[in-house]
Protein backbone atom coordinates (compact mmCIF):
# COMPACT_ATOMS: atom_id res chain seq x y z
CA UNK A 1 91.98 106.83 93.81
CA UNK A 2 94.76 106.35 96.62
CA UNK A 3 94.08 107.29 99.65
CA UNK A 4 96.85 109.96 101.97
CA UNK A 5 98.82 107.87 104.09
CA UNK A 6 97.30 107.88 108.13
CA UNK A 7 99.25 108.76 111.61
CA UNK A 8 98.08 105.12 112.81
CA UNK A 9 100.71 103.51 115.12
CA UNK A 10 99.67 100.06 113.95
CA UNK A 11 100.40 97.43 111.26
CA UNK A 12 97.70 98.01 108.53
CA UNK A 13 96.69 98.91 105.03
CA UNK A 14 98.91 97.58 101.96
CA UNK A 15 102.41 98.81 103.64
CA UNK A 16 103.97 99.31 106.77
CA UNK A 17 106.93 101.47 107.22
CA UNK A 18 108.79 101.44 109.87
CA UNK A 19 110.63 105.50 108.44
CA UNK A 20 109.11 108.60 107.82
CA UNK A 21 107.97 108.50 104.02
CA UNK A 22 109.17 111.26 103.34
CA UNK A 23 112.84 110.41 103.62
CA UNK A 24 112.27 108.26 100.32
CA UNK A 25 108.91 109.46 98.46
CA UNK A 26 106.34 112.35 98.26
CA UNK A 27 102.80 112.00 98.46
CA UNK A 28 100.65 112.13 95.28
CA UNK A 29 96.89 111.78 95.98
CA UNK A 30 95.71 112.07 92.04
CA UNK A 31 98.46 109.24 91.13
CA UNK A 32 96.35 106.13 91.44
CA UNK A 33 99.36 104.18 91.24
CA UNK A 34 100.38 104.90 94.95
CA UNK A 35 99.85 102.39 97.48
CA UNK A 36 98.52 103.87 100.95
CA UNK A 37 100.49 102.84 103.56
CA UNK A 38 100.30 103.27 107.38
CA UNK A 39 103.76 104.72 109.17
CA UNK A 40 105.26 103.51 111.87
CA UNK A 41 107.37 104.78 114.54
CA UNK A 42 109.60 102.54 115.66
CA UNK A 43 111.02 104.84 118.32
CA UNK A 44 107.31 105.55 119.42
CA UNK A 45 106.39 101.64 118.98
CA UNK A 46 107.94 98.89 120.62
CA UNK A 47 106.09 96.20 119.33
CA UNK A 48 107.06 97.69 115.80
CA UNK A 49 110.89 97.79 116.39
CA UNK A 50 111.13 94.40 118.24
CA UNK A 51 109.25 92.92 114.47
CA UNK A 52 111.97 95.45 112.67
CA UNK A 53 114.85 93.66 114.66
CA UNK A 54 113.70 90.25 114.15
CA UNK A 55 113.36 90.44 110.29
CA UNK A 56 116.68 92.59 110.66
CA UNK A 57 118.80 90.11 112.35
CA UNK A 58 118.54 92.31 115.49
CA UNK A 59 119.04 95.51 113.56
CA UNK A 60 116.49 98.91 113.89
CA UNK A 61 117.19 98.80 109.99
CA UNK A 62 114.40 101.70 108.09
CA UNK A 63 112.96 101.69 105.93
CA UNK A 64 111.59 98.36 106.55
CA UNK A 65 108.70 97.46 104.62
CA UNK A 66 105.41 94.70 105.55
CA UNK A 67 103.80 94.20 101.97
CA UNK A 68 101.24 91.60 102.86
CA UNK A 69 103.73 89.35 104.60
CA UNK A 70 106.72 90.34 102.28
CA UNK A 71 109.04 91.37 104.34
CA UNK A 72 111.62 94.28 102.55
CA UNK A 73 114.85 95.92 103.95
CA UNK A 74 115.75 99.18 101.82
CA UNK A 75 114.50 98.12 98.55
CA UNK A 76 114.96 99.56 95.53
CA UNK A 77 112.01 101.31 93.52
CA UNK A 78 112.22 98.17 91.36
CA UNK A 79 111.85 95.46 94.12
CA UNK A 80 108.80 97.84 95.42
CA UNK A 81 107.15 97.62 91.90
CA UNK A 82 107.86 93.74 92.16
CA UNK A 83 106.23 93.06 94.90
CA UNK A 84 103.18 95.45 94.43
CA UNK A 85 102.85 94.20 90.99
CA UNK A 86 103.24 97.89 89.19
């Protein structure tokens, strides 16, 4: 079973986001089809938005997603089920 996403301020677990979740999904624990994910802050974490502007082309672009070294700018629910292979 998934796990509820964490308040860590650091790039772990299957994806990093660099938006509140909320703004684009809701939480399910019993769906064992959701990924946990750790948020991220970039207004809180500097390291985090400098990596945000350097995939962005010097852009704070969110949601920008981390999925094991795939880097995503607002994808859509399909490239998301792409890349985690749903």
């Amino acid at each position: 079973m998934a796990t509820a996403p964490t308040p860590l301020r650091t790039v772990a677990g299957n994806l990093c986001l660099g938006s509140a979740p909320d703004s684009w999904g809701i939480w399910f624990p019993e769906d064992e089809q959701q990924v946990p994910y750790t948020e991220i802050n970039i207004d809180e974490d500097e390291d985090a938005a400098r990596r945000v502007e350097q995939w962005n082309h010097g852009n704070r672009t969110i949601p920008t997603l981390d999925i094991a070294g795939t880097i995503l700018t607002n994808p859509s629910p399909a490239q998301l089920r792409q890349v985690l292979g749903l």
